[in-house]
C-alpha atoms as a PDB file:
ATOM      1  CA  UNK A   1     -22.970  36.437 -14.657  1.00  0.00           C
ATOM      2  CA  UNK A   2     -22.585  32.730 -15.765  1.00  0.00           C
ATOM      3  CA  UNK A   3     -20.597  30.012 -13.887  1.00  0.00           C
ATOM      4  CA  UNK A   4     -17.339  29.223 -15.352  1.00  0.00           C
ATOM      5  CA  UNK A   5     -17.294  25.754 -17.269  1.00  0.00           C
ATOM      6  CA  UNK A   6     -15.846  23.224 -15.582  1.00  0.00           C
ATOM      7  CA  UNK A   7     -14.408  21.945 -18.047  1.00  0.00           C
ATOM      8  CA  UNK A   8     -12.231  24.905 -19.502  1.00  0.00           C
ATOM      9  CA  UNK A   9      -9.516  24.127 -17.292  1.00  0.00           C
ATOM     10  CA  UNK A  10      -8.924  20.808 -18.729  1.00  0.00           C
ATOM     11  CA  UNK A  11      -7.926  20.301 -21.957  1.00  0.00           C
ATOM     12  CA  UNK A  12      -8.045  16.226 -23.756  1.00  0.00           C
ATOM     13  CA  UNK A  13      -4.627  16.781 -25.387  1.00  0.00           C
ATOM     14  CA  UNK A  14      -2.435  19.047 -23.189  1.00  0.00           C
ATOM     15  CA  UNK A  15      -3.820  17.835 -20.153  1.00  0.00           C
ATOM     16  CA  UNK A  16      -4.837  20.128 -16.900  1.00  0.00           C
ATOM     17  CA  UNK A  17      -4.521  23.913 -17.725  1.00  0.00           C
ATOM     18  CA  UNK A  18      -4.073  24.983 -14.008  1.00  0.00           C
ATOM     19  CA  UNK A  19       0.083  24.290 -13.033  1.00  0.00           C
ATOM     20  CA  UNK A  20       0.683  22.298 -10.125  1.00  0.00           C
ATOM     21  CA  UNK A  21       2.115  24.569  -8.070  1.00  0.00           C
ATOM     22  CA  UNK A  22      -0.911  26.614  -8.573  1.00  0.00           C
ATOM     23  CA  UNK A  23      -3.077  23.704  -6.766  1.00  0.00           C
ATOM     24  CA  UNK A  24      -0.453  23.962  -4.051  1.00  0.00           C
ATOM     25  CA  UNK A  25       0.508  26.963  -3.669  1.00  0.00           C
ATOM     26  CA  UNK A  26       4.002  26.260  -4.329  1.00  0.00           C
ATOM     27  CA  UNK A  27       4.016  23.553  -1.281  1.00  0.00           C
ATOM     28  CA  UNK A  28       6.019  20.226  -1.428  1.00  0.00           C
ATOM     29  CA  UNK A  29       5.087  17.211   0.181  1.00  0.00           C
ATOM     30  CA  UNK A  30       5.469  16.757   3.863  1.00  0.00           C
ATOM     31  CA  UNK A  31       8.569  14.457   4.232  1.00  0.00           C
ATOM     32  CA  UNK A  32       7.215  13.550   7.754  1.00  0.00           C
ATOM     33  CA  UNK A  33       4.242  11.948   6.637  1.00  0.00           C
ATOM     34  CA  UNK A  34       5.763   9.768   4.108  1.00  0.00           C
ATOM     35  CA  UNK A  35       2.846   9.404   1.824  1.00  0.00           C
ATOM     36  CA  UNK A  36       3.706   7.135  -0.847  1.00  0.00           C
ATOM     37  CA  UNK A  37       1.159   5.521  -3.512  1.00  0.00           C
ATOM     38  CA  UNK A  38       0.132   2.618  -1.849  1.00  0.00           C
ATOM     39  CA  UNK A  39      -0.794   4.944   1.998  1.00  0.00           C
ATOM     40  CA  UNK A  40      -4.734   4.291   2.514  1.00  0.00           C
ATOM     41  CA  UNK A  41      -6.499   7.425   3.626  1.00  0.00           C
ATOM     42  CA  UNK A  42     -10.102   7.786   4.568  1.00  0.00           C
ATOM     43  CA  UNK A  43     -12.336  10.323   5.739  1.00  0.00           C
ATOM     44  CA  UNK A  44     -12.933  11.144   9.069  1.00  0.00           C
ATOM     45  CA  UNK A  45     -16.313  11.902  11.160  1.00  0.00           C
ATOM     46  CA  UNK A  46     -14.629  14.720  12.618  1.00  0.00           C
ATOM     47  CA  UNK A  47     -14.914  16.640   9.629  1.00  0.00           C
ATOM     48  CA  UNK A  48     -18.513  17.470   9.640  1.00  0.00           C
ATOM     49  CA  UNK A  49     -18.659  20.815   8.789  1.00  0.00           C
ATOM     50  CA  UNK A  50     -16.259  20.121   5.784  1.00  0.00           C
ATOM     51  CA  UNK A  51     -13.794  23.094   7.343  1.00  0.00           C
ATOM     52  CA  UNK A  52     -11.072  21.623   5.928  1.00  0.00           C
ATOM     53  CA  UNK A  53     -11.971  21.842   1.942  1.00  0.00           C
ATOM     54  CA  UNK A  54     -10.729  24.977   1.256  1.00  0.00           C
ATOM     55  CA  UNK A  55     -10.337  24.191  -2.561  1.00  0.00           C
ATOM     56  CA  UNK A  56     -12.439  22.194  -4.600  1.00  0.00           C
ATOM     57  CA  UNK A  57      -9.641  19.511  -4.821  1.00  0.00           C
ATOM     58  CA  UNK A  58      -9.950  19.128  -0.850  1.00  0.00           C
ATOM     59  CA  UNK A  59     -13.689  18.863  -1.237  1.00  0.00           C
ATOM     60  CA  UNK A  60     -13.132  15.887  -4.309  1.00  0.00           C
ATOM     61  CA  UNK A  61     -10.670  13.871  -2.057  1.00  0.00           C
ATOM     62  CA  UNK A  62     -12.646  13.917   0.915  1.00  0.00           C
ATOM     63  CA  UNK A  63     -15.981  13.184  -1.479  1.00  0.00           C
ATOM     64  CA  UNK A  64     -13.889   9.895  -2.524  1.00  0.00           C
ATOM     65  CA  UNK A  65     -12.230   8.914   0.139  1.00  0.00           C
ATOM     66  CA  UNK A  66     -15.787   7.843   2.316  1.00  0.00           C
ATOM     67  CA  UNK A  67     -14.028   4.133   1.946  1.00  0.00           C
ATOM     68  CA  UNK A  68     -10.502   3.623   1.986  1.00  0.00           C
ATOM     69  CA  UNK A  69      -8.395   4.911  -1.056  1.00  0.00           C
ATOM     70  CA  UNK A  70      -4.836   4.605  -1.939  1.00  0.00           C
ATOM     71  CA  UNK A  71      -2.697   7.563  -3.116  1.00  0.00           C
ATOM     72  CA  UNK A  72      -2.243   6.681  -6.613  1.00  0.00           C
ATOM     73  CA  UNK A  73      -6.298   5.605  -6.610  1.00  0.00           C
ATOM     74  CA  UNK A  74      -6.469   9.690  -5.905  1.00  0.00           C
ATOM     75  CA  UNK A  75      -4.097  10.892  -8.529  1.00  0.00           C
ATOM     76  CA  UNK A  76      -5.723   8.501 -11.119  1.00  0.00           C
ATOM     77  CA  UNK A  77      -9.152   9.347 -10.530  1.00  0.00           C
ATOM     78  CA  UNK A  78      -8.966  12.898  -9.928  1.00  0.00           C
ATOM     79  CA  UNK A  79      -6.480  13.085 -13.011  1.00  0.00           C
ATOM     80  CA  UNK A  80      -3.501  15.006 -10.437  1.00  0.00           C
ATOM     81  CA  UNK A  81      -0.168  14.469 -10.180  1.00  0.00           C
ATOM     82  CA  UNK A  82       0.960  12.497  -7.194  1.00  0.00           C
ATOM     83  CA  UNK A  83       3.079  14.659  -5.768  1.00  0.00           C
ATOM     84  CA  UNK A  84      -0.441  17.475  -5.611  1.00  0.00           C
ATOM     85  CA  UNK A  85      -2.320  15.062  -3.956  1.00  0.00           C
ATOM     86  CA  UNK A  86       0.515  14.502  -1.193  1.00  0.00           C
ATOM     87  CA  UNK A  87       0.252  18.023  -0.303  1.00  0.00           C
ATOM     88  CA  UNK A  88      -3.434  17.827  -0.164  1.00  0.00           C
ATOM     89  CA  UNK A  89      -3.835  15.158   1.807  1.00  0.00           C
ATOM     90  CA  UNK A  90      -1.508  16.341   4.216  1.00  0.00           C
ATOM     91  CA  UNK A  91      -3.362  19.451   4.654  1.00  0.00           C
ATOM     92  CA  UNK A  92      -6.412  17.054   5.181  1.00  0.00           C
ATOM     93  CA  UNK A  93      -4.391  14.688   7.234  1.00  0.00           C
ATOM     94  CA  UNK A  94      -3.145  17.711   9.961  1.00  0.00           C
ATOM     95  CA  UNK A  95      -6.301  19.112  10.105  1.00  0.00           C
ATOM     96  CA  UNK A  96      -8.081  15.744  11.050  1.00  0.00           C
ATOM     97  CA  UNK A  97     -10.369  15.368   8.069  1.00  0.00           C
ATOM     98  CA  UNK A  98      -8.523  12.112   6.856  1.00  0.00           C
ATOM     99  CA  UNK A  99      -6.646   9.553   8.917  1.00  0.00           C
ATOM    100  CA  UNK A 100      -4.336   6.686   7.557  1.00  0.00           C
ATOM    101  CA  UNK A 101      -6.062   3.290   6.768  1.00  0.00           C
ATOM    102  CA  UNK A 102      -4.770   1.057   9.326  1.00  0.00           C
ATOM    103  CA  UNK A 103      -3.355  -1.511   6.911  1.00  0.00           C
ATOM    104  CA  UNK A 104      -2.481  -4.997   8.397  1.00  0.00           C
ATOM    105  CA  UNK A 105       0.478  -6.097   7.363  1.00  0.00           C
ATOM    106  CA  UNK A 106       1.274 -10.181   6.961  1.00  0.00           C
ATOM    107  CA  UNK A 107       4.286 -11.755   8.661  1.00  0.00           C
ATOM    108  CA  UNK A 108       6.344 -12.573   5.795  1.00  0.00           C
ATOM    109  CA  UNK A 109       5.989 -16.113   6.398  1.00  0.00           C
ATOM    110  CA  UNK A 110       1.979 -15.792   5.763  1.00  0.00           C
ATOM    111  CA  UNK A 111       3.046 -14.283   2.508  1.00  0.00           C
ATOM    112  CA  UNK A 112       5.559 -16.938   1.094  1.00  0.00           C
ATOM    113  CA  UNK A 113       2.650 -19.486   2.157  1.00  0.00           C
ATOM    114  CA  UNK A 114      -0.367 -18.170   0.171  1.00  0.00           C
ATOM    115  CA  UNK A 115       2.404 -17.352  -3.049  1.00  0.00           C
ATOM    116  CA  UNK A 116       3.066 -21.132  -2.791  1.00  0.00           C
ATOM    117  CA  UNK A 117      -0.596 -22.137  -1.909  1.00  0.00           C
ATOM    118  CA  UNK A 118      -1.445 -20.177  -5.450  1.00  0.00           C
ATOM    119  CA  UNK A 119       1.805 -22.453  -7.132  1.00  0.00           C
ATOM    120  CA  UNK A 120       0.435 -25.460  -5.676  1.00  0.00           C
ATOM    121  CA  UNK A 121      -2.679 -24.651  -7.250  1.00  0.00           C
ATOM    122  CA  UNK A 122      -1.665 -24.243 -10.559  1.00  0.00           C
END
């Protein structure tokens, strides 16, 4: 018996051939972790025996996300909708195998100086 392609689940024109909720199992995204496009996730050292990638989507995400990636960096590469890769991240996320990105964020006052360094400059 012969592997299935790969690739006869994706289709140029129509797109992915497997429905969303069939990725998710009819799951929405977790309000509680508010994952929006821009939340960094990476992969965690905890995971070493890969437990967590029950689906081949679980086991792409956590393949990618060995450096910090955003959301929509996700969805784009891995040609999902967003709203699949929210619920598959937060099955990674609660079972430890990805962690938020600390992101620093700039007082507001750092940020209006560098926009008018950059006008200065120009």
């Amino acid at each position: 018996m012969t592997a299935p392609d790969s690739d006869a689940w994706y289709d140029d024109d129509a797109g992915r051939m497997v429905r969303s909720y069939a990725l998710t199992g009819g799951r929405t995204p977790d309000a509680a972790l508010n994952l929006d496009r821009a939340t960094q996730v990476v992969a965690t050292l905890a995971d070493s025996g890969r437990g967590a990638a029950e689906t081949p989507e679980h086991e792409a995400i956590l393949q990618r996300c060995g450096a910090p990636q955003s959301i929509a960096e996700l969805s784009a590469s891995l040609k999902l909708p967003l709203g699949v890769i929210r619920v598959l991240c937060s099955d990674l996320l609660e079972h430890g195998s990805l962690a938020r990105s600390r992101m620093v964020q700039p007082r507001d006052r750092d940020i209006l100086e560098a926009v008018l360094a950059g006008l200065n400059r120009l």
